[in-house]
N, C-alpha and C. Protein backbone atom coordinates (compact mmCIF):
# COMPACT_ATOMS: atom_id res chain seq x y z
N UNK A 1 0.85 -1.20 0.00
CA UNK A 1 0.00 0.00 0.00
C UNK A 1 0.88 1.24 0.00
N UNK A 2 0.48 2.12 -0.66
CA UNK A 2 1.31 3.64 -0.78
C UNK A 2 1.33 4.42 0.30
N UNK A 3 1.90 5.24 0.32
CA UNK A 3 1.82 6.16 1.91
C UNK A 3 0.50 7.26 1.16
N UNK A 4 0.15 7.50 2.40
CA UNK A 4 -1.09 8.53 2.40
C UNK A 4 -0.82 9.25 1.61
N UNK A 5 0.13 10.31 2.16
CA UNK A 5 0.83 11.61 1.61
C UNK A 5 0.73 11.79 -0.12
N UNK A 6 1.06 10.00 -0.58
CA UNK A 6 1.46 9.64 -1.84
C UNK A 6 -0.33 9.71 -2.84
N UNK A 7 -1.15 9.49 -2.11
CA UNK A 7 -2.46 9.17 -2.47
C UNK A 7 -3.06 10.67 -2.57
N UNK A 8 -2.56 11.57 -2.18
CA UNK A 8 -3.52 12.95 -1.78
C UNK A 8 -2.95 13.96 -2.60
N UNK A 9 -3.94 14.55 -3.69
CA UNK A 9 -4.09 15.75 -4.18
C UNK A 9 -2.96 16.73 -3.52
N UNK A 10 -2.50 17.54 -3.73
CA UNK A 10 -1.33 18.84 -2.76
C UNK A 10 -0.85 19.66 -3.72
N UNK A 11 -0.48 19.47 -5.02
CA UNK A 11 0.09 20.29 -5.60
C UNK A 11 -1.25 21.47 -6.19
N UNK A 12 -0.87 22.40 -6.52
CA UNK A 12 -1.75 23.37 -7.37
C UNK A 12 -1.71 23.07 -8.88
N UNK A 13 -0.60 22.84 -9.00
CA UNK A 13 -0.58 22.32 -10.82
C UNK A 13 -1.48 21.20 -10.86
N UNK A 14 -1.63 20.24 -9.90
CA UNK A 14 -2.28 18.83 -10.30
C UNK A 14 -3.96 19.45 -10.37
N UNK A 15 -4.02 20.12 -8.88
CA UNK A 15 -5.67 20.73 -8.96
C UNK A 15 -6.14 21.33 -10.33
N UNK A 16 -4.91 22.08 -10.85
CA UNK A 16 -5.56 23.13 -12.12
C UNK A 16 -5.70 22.08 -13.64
N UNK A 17 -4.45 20.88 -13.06
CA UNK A 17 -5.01 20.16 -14.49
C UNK A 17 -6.41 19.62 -14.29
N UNK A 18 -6.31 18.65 -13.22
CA UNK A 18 -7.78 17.87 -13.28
C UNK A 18 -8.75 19.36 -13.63
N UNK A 19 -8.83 20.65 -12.88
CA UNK A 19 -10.07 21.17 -13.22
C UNK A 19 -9.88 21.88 -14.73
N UNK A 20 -9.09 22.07 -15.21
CA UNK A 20 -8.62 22.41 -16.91
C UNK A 20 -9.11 21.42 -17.99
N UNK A 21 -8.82 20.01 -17.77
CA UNK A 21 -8.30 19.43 -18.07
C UNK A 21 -9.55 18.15 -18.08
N UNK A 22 -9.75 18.00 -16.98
CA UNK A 22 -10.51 16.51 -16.51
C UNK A 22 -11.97 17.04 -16.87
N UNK A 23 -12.65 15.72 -16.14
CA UNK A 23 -14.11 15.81 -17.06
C UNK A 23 -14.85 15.55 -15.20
N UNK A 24 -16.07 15.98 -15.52
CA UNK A 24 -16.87 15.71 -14.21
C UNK A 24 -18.30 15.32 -14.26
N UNK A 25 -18.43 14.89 -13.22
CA UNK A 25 -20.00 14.38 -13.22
C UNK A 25 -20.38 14.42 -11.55
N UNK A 26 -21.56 15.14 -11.62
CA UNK A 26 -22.35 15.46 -10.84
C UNK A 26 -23.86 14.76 -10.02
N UNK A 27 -23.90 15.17 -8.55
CA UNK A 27 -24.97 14.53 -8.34
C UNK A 27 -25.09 15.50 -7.14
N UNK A 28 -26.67 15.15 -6.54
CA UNK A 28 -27.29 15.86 -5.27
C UNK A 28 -26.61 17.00 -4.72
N UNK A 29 -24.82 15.75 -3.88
CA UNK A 29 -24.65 16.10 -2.79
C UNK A 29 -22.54 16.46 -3.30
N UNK A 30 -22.32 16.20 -4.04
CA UNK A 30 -21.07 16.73 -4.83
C UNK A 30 -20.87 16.72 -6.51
N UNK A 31 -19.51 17.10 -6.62
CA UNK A 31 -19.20 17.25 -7.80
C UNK A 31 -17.97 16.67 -8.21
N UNK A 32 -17.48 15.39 -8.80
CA UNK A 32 -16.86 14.70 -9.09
C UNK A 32 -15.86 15.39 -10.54
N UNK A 33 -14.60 15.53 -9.96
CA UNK A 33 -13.60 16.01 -11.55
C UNK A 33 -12.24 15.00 -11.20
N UNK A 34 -12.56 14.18 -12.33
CA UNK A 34 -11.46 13.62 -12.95
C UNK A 34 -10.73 13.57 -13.76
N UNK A 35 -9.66 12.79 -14.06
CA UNK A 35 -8.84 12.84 -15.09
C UNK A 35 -7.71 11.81 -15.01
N UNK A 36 -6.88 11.07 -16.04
CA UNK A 36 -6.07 10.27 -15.95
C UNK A 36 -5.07 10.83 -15.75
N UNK A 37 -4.05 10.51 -14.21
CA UNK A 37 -3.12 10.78 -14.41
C UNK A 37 -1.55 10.10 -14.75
N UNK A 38 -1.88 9.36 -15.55
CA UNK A 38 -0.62 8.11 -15.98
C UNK A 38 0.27 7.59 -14.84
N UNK A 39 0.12 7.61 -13.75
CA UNK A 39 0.80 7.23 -12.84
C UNK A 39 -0.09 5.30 -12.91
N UNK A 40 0.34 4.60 -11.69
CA UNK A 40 -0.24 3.29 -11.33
C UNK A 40 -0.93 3.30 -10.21
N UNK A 41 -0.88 4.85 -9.39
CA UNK A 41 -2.02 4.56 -8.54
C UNK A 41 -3.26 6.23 -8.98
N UNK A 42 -4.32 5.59 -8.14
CA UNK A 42 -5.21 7.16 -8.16
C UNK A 42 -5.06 8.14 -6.67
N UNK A 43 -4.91 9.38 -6.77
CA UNK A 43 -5.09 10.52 -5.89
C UNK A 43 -5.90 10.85 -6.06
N UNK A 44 -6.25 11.91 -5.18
CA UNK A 44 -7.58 11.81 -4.32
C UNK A 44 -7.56 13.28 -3.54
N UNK A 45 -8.51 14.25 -3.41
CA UNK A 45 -8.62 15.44 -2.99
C UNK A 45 -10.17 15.95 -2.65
N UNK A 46 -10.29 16.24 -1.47
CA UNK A 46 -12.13 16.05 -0.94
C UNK A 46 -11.79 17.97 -0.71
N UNK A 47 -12.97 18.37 -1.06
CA UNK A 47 -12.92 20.43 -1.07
C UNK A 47 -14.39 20.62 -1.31
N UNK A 48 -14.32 21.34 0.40
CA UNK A 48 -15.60 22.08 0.22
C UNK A 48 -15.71 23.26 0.70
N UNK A 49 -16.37 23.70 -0.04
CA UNK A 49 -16.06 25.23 -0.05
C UNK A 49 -17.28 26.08 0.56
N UNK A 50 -16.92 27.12 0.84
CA UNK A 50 -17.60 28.47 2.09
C UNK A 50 -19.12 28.00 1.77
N UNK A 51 -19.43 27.79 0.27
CA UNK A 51 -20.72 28.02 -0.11
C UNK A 51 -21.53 27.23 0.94
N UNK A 52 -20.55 26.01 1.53
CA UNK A 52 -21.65 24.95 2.40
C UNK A 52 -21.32 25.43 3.68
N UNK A 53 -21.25 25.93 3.93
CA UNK A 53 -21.19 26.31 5.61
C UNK A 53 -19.79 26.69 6.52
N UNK A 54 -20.31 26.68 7.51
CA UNK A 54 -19.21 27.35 8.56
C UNK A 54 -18.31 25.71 8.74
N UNK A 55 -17.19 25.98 9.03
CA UNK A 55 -16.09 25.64 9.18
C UNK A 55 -16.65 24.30 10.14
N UNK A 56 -17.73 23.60 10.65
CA UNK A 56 -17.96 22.05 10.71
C UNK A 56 -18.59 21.76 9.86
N UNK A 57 -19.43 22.31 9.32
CA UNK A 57 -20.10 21.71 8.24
C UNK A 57 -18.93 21.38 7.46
N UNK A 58 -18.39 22.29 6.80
CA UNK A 58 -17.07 21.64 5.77
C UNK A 58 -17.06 20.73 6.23
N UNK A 59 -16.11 20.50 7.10
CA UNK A 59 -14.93 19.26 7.88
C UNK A 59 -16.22 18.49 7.71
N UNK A 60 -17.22 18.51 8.26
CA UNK A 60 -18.18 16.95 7.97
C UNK A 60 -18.61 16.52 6.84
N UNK A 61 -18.48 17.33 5.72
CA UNK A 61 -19.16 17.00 4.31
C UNK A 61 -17.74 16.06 4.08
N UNK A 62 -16.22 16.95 3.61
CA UNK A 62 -15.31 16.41 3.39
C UNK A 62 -15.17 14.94 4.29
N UNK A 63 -15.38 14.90 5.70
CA UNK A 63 -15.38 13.30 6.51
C UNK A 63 -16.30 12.79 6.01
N UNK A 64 -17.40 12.98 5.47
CA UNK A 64 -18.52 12.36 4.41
C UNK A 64 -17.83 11.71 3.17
N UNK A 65 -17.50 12.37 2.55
CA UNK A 65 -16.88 12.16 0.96
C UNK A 65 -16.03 10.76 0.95
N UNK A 66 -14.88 11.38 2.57
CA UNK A 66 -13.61 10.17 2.78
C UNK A 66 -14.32 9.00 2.57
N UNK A 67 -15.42 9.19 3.40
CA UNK A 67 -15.78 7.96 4.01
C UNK A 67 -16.32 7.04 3.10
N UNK A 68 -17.02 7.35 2.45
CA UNK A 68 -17.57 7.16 1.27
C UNK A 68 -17.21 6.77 0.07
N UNK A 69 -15.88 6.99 -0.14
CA UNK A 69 -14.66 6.68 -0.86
C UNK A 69 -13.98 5.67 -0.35
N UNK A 70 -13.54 5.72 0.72
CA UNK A 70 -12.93 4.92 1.39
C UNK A 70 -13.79 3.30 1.18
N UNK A 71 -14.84 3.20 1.16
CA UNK A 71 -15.78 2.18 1.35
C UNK A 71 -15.91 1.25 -0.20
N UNK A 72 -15.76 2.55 -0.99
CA UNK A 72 -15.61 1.79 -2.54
C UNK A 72 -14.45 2.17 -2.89
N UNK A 73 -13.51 2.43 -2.05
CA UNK A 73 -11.74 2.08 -3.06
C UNK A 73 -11.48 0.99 -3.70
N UNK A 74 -11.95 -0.19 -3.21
CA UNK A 74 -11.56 -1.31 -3.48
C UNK A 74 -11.87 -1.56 -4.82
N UNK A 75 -12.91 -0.60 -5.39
CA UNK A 75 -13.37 -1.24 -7.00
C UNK A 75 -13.28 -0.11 -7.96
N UNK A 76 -12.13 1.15 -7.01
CA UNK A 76 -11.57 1.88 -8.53
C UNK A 76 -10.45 1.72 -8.79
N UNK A 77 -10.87 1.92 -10.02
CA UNK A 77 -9.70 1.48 -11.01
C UNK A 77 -8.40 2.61 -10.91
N UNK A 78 -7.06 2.12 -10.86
CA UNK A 78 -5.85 2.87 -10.96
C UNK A 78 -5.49 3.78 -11.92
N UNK A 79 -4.30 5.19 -11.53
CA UNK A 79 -4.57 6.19 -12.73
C UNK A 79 -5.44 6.96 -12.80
N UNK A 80 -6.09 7.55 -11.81
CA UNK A 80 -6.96 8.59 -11.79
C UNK A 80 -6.41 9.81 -11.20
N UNK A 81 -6.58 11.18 -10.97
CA UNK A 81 -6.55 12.04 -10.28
C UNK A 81 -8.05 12.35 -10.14
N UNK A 82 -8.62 12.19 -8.79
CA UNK A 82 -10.22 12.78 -8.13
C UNK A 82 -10.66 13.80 -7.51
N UNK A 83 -11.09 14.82 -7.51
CA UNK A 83 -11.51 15.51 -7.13
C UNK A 83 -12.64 15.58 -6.84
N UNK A 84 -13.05 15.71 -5.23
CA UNK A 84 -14.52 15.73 -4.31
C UNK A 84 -14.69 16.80 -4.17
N UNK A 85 -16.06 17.63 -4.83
CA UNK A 85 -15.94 18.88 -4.34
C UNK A 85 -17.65 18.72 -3.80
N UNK A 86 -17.68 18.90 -2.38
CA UNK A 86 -18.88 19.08 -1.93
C UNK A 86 -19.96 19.94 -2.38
N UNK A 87 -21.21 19.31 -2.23
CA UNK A 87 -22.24 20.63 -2.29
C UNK A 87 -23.14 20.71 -1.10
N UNK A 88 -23.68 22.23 -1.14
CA UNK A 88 -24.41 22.47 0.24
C UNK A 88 -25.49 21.19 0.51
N UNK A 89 -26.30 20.33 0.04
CA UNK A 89 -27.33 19.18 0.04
C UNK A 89 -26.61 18.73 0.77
N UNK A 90 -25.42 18.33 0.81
CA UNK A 90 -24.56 17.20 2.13
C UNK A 90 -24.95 17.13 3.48
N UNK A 91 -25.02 18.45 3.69
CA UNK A 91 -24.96 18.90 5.38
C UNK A 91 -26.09 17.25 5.83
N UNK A 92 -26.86 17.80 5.76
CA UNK A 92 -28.03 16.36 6.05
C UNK A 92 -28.25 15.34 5.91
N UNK A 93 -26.82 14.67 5.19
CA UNK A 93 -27.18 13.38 4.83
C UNK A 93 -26.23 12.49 5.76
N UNK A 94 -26.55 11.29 5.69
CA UNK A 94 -26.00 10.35 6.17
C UNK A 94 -24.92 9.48 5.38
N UNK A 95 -24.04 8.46 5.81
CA UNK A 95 -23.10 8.24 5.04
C UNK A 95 -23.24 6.96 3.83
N UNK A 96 -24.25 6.39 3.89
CA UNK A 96 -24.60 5.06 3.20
C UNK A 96 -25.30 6.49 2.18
N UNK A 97 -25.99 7.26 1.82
CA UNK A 97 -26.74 8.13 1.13
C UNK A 97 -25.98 8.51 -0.07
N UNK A 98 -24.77 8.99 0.88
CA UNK A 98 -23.11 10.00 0.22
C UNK A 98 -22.68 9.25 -0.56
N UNK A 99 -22.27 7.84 0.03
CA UNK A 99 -21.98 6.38 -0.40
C UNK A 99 -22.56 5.99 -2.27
N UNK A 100 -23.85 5.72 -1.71
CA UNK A 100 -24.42 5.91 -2.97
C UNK A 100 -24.58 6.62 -3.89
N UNK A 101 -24.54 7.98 -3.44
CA UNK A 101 -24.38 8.76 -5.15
C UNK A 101 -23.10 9.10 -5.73
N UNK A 102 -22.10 8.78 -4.67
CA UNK A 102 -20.97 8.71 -5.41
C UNK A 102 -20.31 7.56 -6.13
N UNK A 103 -20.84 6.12 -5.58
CA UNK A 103 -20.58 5.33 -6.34
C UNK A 103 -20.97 5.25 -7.93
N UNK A 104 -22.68 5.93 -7.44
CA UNK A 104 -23.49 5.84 -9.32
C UNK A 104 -22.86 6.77 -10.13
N UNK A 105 -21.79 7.96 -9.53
CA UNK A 105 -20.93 9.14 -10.16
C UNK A 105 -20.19 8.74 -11.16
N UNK A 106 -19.39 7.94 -10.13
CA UNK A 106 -18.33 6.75 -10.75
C UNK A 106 -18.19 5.73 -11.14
N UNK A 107 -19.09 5.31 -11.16
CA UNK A 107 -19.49 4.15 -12.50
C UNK A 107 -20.17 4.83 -13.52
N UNK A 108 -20.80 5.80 -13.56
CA UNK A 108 -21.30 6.39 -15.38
C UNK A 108 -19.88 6.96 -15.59
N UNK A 109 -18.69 7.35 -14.68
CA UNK A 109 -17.70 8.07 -15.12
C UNK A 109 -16.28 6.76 -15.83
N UNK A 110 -17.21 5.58 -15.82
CA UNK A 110 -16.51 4.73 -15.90
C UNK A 110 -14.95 4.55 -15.14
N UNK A 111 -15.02 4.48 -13.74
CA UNK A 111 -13.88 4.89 -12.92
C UNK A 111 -14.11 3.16 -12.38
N UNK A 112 -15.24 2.96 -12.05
CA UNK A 112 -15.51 1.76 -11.33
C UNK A 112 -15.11 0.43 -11.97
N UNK A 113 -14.51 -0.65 -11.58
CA UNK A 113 -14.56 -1.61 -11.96
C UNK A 113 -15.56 -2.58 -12.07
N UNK A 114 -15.57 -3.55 -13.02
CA UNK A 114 -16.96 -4.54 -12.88
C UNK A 114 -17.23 -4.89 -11.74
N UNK A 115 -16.80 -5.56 -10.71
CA UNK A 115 -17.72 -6.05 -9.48
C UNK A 115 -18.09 -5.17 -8.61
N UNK A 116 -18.73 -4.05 -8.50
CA UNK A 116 -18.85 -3.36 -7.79
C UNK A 116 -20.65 -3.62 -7.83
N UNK A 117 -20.62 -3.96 -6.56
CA UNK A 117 -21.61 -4.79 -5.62
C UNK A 117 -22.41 -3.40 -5.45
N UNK A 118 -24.01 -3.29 -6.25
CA UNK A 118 -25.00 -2.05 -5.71
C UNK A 118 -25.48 -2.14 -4.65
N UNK A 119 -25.59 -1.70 -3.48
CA UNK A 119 -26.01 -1.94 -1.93
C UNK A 119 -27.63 -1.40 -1.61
């Protein structure tokens, strides 16, 4: 397994390609921008911004997103750069909810691999 550090979005050049560059798809409660980044593994970057609230709301949408991700890593595919960008609808949801519309994100974004089990 890679080190964290190695998995996480940080540079500004990488942010400006995926959003230049990458393609996105949308639902409810975020906004999904990807793009291939020829490497062998995928990074990963969760951002939410003022529009959703004061400074817990963020931090809980973004611990939403992780989590949520975290739960279907196992069936994306390598070579991605991701970008999670929250939307205000989050605040209220629960994490199996988050779960789900980001999985259906990423499978029309064709990110998902075949066995990915609909819950």
């Amino acid at each position: 397994m890679r080190d964290h550090s190695e998995l996480t979005l940080r540079n500004q050049s990488d942010f400006s390609r995926v959003y230049k560059q990458g393609k996105s798809k949308g639902n409810r409660f975020a906004v999904i921008l990807y793009r291939r980044n020829g490497l062998k593994y995928t990074r990963t970057a969760f951002v939410s911004s003022k529009k959703v609230g004061n400074s817990v709301k963020r931090n809980r949408s973004r611990r939403l997103m992780r989590a949520a991700y975290k739960a279907i890593e196992p069936n994306i595919k390598s070579g991605y750069d991701i970008i999670f960008v929250a939307r205000a609808a989050i605040i209220g949801c629960k994490e199996p909810e988050v779960e789900k519309m980001i999985k259906r994100s990423l499978d029309s974004a064709g990110i998902l691999t075949g066995n990915n089990n609909e819950k």
